[in-house]
C-alpha atoms as a PDB file:
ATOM      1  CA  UNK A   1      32.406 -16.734  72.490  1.00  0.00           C
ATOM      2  CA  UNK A   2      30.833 -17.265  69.014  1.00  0.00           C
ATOM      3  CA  UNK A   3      33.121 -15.735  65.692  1.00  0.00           C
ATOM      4  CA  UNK A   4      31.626 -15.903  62.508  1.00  0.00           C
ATOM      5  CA  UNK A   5      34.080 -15.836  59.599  1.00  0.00           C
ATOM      6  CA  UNK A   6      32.406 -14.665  56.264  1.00  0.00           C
ATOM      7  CA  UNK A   7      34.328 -14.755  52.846  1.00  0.00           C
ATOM      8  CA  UNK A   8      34.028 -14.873  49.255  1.00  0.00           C
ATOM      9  CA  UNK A   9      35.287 -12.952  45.707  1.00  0.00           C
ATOM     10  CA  UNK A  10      34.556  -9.338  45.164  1.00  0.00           C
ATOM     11  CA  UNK A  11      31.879  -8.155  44.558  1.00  0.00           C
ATOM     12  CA  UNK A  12      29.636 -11.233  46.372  1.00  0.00           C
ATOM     13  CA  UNK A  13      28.145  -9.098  49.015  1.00  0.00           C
ATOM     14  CA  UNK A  14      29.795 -10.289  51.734  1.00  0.00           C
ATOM     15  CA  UNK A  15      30.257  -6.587  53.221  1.00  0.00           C
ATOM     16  CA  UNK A  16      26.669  -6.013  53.421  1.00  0.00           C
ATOM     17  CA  UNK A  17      25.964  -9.088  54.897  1.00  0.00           C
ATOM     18  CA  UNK A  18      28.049  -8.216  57.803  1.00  0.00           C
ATOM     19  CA  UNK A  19      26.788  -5.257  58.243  1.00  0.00           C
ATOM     20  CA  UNK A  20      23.437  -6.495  58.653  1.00  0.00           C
ATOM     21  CA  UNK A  21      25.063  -9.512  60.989  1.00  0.00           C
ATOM     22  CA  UNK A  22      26.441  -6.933  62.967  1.00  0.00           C
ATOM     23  CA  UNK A  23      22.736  -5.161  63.446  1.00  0.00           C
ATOM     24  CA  UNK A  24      21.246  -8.674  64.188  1.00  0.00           C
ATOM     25  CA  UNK A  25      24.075  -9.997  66.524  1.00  0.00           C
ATOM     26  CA  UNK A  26      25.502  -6.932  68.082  1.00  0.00           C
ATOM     27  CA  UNK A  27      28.800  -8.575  67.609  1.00  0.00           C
ATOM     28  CA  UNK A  28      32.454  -6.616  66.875  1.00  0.00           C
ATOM     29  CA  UNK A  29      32.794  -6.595  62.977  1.00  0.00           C
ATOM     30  CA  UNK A  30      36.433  -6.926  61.695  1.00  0.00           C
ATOM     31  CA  UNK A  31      37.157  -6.267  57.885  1.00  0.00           C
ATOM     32  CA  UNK A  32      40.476  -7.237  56.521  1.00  0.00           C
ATOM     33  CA  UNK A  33      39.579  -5.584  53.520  1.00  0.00           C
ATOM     34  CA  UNK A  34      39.695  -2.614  55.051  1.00  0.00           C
ATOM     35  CA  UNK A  35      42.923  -3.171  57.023  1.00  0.00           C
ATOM     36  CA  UNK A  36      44.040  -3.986  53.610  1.00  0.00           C
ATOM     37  CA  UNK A  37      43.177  -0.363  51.892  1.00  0.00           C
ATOM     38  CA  UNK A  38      44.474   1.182  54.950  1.00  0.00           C
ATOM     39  CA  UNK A  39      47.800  -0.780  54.502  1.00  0.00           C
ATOM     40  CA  UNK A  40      47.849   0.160  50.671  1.00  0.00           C
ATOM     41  CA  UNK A  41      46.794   3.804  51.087  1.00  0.00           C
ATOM     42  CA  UNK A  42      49.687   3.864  54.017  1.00  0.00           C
ATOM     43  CA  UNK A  43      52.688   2.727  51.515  1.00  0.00           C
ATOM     44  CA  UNK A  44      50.828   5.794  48.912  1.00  0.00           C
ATOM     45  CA  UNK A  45      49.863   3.090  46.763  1.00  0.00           C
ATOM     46  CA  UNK A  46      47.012   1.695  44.860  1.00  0.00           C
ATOM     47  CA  UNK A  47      44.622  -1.416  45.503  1.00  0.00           C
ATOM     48  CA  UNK A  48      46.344  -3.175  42.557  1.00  0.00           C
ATOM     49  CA  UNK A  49      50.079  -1.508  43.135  1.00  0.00           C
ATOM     50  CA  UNK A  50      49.664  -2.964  46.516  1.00  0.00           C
ATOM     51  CA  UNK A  51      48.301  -6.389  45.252  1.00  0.00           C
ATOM     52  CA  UNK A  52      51.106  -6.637  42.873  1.00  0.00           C
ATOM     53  CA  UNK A  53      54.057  -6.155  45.676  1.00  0.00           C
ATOM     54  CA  UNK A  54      51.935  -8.324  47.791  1.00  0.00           C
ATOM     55  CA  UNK A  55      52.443 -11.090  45.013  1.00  0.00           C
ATOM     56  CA  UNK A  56      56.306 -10.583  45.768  1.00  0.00           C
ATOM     57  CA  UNK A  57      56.531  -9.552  49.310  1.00  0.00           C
ATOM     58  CA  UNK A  58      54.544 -12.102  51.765  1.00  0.00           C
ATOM     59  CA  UNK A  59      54.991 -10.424  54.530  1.00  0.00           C
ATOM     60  CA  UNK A  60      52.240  -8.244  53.942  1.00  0.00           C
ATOM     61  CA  UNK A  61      49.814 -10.644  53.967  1.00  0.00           C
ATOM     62  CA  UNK A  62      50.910 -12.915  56.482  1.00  0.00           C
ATOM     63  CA  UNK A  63      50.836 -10.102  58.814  1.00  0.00           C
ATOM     64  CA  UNK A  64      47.495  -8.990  57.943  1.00  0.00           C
ATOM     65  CA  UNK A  65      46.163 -12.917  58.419  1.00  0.00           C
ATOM     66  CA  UNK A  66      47.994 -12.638  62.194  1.00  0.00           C
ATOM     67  CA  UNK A  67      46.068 -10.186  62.890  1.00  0.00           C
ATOM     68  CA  UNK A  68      42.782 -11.600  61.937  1.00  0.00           C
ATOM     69  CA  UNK A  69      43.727 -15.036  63.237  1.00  0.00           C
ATOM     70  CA  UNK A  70      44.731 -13.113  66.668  1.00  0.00           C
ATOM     71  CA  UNK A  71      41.130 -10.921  66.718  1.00  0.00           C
ATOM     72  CA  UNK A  72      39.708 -14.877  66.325  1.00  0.00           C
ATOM     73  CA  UNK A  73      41.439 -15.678  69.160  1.00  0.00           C
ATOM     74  CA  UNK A  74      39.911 -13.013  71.564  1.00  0.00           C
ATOM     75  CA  UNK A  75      37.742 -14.385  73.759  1.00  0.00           C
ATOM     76  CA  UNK A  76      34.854 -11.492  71.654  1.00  0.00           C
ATOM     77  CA  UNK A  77      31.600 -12.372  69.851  1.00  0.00           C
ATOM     78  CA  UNK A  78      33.025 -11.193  66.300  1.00  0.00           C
ATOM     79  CA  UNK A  79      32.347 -11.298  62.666  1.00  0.00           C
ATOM     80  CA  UNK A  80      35.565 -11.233  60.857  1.00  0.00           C
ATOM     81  CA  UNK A  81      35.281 -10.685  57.258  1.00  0.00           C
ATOM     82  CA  UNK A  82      38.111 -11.362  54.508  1.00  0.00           C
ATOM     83  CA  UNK A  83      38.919 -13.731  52.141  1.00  0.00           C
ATOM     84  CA  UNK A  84      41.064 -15.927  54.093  1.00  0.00           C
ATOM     85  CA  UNK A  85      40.593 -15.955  57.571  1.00  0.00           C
ATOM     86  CA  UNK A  86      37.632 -18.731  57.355  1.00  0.00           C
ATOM     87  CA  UNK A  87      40.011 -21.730  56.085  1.00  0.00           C
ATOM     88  CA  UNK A  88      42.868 -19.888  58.315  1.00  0.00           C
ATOM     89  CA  UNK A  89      40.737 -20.104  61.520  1.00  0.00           C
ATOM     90  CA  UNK A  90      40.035 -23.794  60.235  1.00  0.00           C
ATOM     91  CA  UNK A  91      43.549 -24.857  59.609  1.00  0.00           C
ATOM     92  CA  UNK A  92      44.479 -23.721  63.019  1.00  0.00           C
ATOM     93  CA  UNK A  93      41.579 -24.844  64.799  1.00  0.00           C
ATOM     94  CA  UNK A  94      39.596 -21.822  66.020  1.00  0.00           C
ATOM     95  CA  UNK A  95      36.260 -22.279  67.009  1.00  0.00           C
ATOM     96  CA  UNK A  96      34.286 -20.328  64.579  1.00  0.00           C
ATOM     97  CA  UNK A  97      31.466 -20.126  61.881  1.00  0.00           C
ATOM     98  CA  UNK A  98      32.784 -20.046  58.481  1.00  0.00           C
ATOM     99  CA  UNK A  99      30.698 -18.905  55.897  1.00  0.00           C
ATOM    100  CA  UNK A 100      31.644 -18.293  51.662  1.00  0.00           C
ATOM    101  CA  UNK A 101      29.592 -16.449  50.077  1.00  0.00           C
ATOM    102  CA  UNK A 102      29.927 -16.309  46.453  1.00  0.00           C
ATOM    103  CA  UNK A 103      27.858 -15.606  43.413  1.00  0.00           C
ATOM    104  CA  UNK A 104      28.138 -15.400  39.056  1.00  0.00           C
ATOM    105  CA  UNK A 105      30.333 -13.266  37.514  1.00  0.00           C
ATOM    106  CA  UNK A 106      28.277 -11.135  35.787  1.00  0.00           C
ATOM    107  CA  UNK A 107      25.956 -10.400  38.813  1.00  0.00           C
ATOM    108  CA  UNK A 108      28.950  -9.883  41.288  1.00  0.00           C
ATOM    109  CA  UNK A 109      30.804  -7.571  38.044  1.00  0.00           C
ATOM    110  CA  UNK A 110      27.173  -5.496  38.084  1.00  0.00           C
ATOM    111  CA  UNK A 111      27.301  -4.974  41.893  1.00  0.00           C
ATOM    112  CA  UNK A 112      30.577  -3.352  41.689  1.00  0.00           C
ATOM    113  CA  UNK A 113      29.774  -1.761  38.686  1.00  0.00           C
ATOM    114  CA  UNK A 114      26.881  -0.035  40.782  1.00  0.00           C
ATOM    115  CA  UNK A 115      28.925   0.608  43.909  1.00  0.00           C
ATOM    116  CA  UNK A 116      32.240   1.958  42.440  1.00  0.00           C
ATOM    117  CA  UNK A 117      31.303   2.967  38.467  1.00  0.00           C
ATOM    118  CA  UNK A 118      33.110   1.523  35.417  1.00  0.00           C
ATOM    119  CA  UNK A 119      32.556  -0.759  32.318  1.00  0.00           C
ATOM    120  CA  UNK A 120      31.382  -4.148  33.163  1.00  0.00           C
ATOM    121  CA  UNK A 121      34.195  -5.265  30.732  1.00  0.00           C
ATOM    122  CA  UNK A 122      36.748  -3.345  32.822  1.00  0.00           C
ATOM    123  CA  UNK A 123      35.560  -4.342  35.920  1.00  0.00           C
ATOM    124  CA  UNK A 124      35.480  -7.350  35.429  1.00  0.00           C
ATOM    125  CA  UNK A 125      38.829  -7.999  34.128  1.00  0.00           C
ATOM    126  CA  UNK A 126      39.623  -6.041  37.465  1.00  0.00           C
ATOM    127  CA  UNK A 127      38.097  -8.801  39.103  1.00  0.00           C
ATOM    128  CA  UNK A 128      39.364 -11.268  37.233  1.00  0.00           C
ATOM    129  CA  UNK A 129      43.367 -10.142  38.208  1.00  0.00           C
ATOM    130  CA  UNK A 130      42.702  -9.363  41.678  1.00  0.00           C
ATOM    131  CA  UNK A 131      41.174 -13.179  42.104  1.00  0.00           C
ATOM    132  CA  UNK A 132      44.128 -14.619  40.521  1.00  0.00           C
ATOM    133  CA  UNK A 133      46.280 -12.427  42.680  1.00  0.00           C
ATOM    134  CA  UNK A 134      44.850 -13.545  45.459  1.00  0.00           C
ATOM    135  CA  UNK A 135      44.849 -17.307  44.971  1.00  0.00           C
ATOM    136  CA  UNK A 136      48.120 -17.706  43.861  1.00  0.00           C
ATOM    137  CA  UNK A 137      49.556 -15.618  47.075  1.00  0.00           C
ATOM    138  CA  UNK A 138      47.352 -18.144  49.428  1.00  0.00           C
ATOM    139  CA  UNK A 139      48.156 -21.462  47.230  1.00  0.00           C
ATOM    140  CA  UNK A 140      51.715 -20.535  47.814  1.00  0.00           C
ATOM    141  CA  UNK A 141      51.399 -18.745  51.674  1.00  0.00           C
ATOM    142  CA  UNK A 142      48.979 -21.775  53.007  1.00  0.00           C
ATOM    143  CA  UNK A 143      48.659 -24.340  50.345  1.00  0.00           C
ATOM    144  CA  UNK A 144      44.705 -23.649  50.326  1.00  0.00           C
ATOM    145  CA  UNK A 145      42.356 -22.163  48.236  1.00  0.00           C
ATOM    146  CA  UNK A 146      39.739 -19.443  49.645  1.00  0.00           C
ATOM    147  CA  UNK A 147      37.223 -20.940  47.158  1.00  0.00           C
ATOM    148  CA  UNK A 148      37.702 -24.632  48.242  1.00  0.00           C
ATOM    149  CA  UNK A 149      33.798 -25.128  49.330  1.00  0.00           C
ATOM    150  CA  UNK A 150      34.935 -27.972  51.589  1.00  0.00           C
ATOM    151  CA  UNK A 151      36.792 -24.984  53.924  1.00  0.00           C
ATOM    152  CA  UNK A 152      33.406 -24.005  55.332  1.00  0.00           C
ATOM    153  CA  UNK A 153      30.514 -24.655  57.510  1.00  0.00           C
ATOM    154  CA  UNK A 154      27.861 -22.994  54.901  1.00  0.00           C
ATOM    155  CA  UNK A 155      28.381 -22.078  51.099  1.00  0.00           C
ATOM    156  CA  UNK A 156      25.830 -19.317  50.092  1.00  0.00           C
ATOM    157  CA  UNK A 157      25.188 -18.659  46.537  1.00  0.00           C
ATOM    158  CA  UNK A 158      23.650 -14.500  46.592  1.00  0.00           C
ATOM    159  CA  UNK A 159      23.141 -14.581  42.691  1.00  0.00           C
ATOM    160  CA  UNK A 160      19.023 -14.730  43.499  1.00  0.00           C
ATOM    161  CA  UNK A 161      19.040 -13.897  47.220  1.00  0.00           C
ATOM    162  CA  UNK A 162      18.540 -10.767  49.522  1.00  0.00           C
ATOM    163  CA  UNK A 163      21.134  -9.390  51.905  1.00  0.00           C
ATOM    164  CA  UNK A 164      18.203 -10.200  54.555  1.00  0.00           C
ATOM    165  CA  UNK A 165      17.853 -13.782  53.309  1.00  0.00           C
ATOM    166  CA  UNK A 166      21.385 -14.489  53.279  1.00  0.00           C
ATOM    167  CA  UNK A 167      21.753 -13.186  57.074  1.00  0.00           C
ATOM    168  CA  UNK A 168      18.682 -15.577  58.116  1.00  0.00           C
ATOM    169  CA  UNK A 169      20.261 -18.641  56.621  1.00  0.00           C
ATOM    170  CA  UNK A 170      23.434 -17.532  58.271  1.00  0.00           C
ATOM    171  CA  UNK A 171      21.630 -17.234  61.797  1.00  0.00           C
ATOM    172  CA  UNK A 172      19.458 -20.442  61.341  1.00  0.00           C
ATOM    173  CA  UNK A 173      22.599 -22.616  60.639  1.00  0.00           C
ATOM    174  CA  UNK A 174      24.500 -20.938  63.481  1.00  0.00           C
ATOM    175  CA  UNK A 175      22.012 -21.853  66.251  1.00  0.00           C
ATOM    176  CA  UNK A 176      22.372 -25.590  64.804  1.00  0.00           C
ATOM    177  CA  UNK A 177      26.401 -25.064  64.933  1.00  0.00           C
ATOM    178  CA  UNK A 178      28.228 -26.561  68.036  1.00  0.00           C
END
């Protein structure tokens, strides 16, 4: 059983990378993100209405991070993407991969920008609140931060790199991981 956990902020390509993972591995891909939406879209709520009752309601969260820590704990070749299931897996001691991904503001602000639309000014300040958001719910939840470099295996900065590239420095440092 091999999982790979990938992470990072918005807007870092982390997504893509797993899809192209997925392509070169074969492996089950599992996006929290997207269990998150679902959630959100569920309750008839926004991403950030969602966030913000997340930010007072735990249980949201905690349940989604059960999940992923369960999928991790499968027995399955997976690549489980979200933003806290790397230092979650670590914490608990699952065998895995973990990999952050991360990248400048303005670059990561002009990816979204050219996925979703907007102002970089607006999306950025998006960005900026769902980040907070986010640490703050797992600094109190877990007592760690998603962005603490020392949670991972391998820190990849995509500001200057290709999708492609990223996914062969993820492969090369997997077949050296035991």
């Amino acid at each position: 059983m091999t999982v790979i956990t990938v992470g990072g902020p918005p807007g870092s390509g982390t997504s893509t990378v797993c899809g192209i993972l997925k392509e070169r591995t074969g492996f089950k891909y599992v996006y929290a993100g997207k269990i998150f939406r679902k959630m959100a879209k569920d309750e008839g709520k926004s991403l950030e209405e969602f966030q913000r009752i997340c930010e007072k309601d735990p249980s949201i969260d905690i349940e989604l991070d059960r999940k992923m820590l369960d999928k991790a704990k499968s027995g399955e070749d997976l690549i489980l993407e979200g933003r806290m299931i790397g230092p979650l897996c670590k914490k608990e001691s699952i065998p895995s991969f973990k990999v952050y991904i991360f990248a400048d503001t303005g670059i990561r602000a002009r990816r979204l920008v050219e996925r979703d639309g907007g102002s970089m000014e607006a999306v950025i300040e998006k960005m900026k609140e769902r980040e907070r958001s986010e640490a703050k719910r797992y600094m109190t939840y877990y007592g760690m931060d998603p962005g603490d470099l020392s949670l991972y295996d391998l820190a990849i900065d995509s500001s200057h790199l290709s999708p492609e590239e990223e996914v062969s420095l993820i492969l090369e440092h997997l077949d050296g991981f035991s």
